[in-house]
C-alpha atoms as a PDB file:
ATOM      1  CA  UNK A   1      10.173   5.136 -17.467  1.00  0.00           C
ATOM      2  CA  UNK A   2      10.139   3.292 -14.071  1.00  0.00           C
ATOM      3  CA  UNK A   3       7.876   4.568 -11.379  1.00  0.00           C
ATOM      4  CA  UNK A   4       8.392   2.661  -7.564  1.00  0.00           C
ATOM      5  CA  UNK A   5       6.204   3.804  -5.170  1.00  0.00           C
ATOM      6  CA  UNK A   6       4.424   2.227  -1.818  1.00  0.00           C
ATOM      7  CA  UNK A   7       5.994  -0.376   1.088  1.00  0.00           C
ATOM      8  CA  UNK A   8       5.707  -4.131   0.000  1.00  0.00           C
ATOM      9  CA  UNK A   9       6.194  -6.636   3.395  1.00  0.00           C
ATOM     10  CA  UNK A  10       8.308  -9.262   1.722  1.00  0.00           C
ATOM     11  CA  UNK A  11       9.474 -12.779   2.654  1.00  0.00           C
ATOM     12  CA  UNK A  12      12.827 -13.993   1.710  1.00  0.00           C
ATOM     13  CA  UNK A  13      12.955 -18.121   1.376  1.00  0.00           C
ATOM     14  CA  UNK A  14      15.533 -20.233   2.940  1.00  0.00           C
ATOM     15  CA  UNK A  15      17.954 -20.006  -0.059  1.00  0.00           C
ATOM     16  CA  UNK A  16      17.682 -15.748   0.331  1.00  0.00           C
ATOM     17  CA  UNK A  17      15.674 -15.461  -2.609  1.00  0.00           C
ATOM     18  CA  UNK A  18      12.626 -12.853  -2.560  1.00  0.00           C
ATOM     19  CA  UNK A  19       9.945 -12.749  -4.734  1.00  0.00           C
ATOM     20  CA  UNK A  20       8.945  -9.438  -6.474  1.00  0.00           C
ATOM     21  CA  UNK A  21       5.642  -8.299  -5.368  1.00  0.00           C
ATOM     22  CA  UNK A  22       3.612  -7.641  -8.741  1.00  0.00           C
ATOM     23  CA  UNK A  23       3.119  -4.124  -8.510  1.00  0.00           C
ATOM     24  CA  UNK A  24       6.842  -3.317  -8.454  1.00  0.00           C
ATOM     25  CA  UNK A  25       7.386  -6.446 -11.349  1.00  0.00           C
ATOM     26  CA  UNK A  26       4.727  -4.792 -13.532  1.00  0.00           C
ATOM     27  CA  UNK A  27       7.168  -1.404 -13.469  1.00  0.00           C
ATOM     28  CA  UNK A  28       9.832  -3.023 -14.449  1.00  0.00           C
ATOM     29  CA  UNK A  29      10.785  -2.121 -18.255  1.00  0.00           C
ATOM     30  CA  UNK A  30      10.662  -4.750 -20.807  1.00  0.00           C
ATOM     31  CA  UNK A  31      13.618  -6.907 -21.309  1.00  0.00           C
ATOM     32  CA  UNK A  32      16.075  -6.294 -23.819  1.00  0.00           C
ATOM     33  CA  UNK A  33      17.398  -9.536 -24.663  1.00  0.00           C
ATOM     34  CA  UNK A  34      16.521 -12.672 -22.455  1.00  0.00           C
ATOM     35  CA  UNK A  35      15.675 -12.622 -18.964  1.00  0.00           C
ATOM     36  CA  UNK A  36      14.796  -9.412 -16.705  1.00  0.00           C
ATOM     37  CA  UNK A  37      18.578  -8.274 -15.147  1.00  0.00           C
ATOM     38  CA  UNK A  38      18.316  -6.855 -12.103  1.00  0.00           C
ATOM     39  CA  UNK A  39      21.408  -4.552 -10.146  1.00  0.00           C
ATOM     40  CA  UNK A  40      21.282  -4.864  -6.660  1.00  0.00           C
ATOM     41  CA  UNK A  41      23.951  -2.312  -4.793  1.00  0.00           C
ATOM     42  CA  UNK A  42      24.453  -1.854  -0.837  1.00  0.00           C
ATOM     43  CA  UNK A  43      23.114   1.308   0.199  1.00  0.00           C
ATOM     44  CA  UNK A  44      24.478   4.657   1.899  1.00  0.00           C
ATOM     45  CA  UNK A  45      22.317   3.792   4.750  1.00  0.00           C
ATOM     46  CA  UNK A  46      21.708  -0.111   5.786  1.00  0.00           C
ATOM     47  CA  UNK A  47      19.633  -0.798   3.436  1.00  0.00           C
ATOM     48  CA  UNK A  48      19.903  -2.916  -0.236  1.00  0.00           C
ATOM     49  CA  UNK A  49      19.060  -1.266  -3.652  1.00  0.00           C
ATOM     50  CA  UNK A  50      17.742  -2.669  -6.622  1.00  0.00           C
ATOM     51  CA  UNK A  51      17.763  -0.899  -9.980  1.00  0.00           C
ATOM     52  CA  UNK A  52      17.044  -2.173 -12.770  1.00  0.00           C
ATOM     53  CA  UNK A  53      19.231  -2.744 -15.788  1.00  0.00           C
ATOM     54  CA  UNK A  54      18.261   0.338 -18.097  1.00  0.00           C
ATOM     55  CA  UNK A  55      18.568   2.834 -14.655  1.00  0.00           C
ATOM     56  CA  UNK A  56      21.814   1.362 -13.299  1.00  0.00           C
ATOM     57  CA  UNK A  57      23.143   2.222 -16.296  1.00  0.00           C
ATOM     58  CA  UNK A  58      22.400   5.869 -15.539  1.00  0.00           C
ATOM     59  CA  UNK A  59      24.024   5.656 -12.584  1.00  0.00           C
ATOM     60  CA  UNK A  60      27.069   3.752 -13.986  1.00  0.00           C
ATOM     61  CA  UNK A  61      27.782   6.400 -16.500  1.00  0.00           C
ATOM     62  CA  UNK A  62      28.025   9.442 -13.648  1.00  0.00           C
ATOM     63  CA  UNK A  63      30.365   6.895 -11.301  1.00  0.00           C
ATOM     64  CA  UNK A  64      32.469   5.789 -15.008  1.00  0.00           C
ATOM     65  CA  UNK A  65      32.624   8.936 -16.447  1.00  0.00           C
ATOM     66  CA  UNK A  66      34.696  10.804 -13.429  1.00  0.00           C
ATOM     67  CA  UNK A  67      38.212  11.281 -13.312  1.00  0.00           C
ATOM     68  CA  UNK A  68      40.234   7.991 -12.281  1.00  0.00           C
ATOM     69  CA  UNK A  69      43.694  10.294 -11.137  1.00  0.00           C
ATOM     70  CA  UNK A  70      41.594  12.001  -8.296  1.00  0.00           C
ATOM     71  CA  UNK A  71      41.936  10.510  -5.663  1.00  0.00           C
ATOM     72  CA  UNK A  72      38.392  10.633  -3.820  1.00  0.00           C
ATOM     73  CA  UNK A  73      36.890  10.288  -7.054  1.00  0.00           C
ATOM     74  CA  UNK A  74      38.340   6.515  -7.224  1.00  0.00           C
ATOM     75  CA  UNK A  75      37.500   5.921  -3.147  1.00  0.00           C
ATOM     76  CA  UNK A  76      33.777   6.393  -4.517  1.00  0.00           C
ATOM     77  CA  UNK A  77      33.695   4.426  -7.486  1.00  0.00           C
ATOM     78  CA  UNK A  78      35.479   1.561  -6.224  1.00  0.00           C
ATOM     79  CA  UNK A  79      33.091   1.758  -2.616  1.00  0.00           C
ATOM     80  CA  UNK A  80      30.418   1.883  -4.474  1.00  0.00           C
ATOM     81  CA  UNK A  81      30.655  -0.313  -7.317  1.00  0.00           C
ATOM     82  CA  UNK A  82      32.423  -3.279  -5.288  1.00  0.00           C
ATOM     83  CA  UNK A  83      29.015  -3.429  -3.650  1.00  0.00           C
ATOM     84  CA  UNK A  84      27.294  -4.230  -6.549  1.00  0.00           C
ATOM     85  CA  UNK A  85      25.434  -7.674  -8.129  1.00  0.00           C
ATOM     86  CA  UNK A  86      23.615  -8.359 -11.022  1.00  0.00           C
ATOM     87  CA  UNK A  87      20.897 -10.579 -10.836  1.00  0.00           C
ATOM     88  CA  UNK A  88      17.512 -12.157 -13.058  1.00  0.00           C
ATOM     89  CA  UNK A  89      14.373 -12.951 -11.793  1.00  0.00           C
ATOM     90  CA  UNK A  90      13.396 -16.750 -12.364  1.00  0.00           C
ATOM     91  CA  UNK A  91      10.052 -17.706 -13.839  1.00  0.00           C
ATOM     92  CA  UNK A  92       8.570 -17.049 -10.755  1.00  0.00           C
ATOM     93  CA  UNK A  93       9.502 -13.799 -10.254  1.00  0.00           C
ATOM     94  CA  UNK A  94      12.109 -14.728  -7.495  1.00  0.00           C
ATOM     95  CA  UNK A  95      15.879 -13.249  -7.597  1.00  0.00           C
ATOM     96  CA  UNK A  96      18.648 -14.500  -5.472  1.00  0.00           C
ATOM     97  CA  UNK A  97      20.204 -11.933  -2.511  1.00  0.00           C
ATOM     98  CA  UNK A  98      23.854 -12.600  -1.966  1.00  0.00           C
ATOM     99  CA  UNK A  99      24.388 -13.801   1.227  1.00  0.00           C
ATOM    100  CA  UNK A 100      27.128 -10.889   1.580  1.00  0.00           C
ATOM    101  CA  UNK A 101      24.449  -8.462   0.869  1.00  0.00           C
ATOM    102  CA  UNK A 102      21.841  -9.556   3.480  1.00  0.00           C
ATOM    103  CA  UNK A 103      23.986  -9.431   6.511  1.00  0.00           C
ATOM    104  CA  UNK A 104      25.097  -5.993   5.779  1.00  0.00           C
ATOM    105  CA  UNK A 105      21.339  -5.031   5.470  1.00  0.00           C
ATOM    106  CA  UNK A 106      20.318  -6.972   8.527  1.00  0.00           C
ATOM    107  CA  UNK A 107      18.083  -8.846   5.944  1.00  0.00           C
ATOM    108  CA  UNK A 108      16.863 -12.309   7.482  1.00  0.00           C
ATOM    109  CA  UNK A 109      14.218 -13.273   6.952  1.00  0.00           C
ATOM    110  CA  UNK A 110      11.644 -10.414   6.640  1.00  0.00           C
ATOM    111  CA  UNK A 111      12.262  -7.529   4.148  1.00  0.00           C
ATOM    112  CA  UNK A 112      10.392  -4.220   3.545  1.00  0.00           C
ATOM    113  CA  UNK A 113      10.772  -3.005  -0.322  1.00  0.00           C
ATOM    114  CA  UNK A 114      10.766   0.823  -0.470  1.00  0.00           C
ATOM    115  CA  UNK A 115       9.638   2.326  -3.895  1.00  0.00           C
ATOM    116  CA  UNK A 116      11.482   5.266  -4.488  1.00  0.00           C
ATOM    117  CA  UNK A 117      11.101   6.653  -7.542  1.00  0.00           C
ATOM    118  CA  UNK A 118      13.514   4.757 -10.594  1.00  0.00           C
ATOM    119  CA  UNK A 119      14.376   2.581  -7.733  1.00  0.00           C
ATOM    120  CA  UNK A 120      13.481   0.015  -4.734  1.00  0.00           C
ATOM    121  CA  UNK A 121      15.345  -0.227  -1.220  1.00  0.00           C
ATOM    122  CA  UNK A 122      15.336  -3.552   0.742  1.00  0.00           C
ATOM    123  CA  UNK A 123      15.271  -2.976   4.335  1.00  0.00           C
ATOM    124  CA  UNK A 124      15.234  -5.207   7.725  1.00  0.00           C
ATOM    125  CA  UNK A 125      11.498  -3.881   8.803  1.00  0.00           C
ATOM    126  CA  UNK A 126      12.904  -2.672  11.907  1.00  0.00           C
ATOM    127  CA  UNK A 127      15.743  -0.832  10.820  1.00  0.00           C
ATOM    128  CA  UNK A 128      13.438   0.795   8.177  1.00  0.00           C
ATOM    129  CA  UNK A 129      10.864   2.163  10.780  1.00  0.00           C
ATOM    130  CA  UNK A 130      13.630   3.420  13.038  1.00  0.00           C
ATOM    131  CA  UNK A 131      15.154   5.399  10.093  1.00  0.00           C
ATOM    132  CA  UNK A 132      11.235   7.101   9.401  1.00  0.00           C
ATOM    133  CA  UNK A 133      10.930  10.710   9.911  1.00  0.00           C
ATOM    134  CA  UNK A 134       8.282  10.218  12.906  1.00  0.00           C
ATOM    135  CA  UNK A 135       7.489  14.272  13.031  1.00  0.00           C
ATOM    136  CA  UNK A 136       5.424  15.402  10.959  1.00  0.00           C
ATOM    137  CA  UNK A 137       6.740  19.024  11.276  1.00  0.00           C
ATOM    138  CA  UNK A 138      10.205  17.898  10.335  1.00  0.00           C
ATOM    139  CA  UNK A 139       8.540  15.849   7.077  1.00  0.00           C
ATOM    140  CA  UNK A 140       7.058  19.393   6.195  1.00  0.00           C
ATOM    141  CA  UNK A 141      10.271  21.436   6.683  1.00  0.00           C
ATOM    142  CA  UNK A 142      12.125  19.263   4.494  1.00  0.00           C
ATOM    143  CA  UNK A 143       9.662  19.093   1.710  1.00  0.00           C
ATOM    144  CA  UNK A 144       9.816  22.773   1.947  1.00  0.00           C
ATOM    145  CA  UNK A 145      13.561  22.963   1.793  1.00  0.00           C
ATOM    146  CA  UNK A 146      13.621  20.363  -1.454  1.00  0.00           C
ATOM    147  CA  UNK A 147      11.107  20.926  -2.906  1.00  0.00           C
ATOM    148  CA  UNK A 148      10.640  24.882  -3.146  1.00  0.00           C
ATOM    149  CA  UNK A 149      14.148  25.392  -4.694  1.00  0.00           C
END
């Protein structure tokens, strides 16, 4: 089972490809064939997220598995899945970001990887800190609310 946790400052190279820092590359489960596959999917806020293979597929089977004649049920699987890429790490470690993907994250050339949990988010650094919760009364109030239930 993947575990993502922490903030990783990232650089993306002039082709748009970012290297994985090792503490999220040592999560990663092993490889099931050849190289390590990667799903990278636009995010409900600005922000990129990468799954990989074994907990996309998760995902994929809740957004496949609902009804195709409703209506909003199709909206959401085709705006969701039409934002989403496969891609392997190289040798290195490195994957490539579409360019597609990095303008609607605001993704130049710093990032800030987000562990959360099965997955990691790829944020522009400023757009992430704006998005923090900056009370920490509001923090505790939701952790109540979510957590508690």
């Amino acid at each position: 089972m993947t575990f993502f946790t922490s903030e990783y400052v990232c650089k993306l190279d002039a082709k748009g490809r970012l290297v994985l820092p090792a503490r999220i590359k040592v999560q990663l489960p092993e490889p099931e064939g050849g190289g390590q596959e990667l799903v990278i999917r636009r995010g409900f806020e600005q922000c990129l997220i990468i799954y990989p293979m074994v907990e996309f597929k998760k995902v994929f089977s809740k957004i496949s598995g609902l009804n195709e004649f409703n209506e909003e049920y199709r909206k959401l699987q085709r705006n969701f899945l039409s934002g989403v890429v496969t891609v392997e790490l190289d040798g290195n470690g490195r994957f490539l970001i579409p360019r597609n993907m990095l303008t609607y994250a605001q993704i130049d050339k710093d990032a800030m990887l987000v562990g959360t949990g099965s997955k990691v988010e790829i944020w522009n650094p400023t757009i992430y800190e704006k998005d923090q919760i900056k009370d920490p009364g509001e923090l505790s109030m939701l952790a109540e609310k979510y957590l508690n239930e």
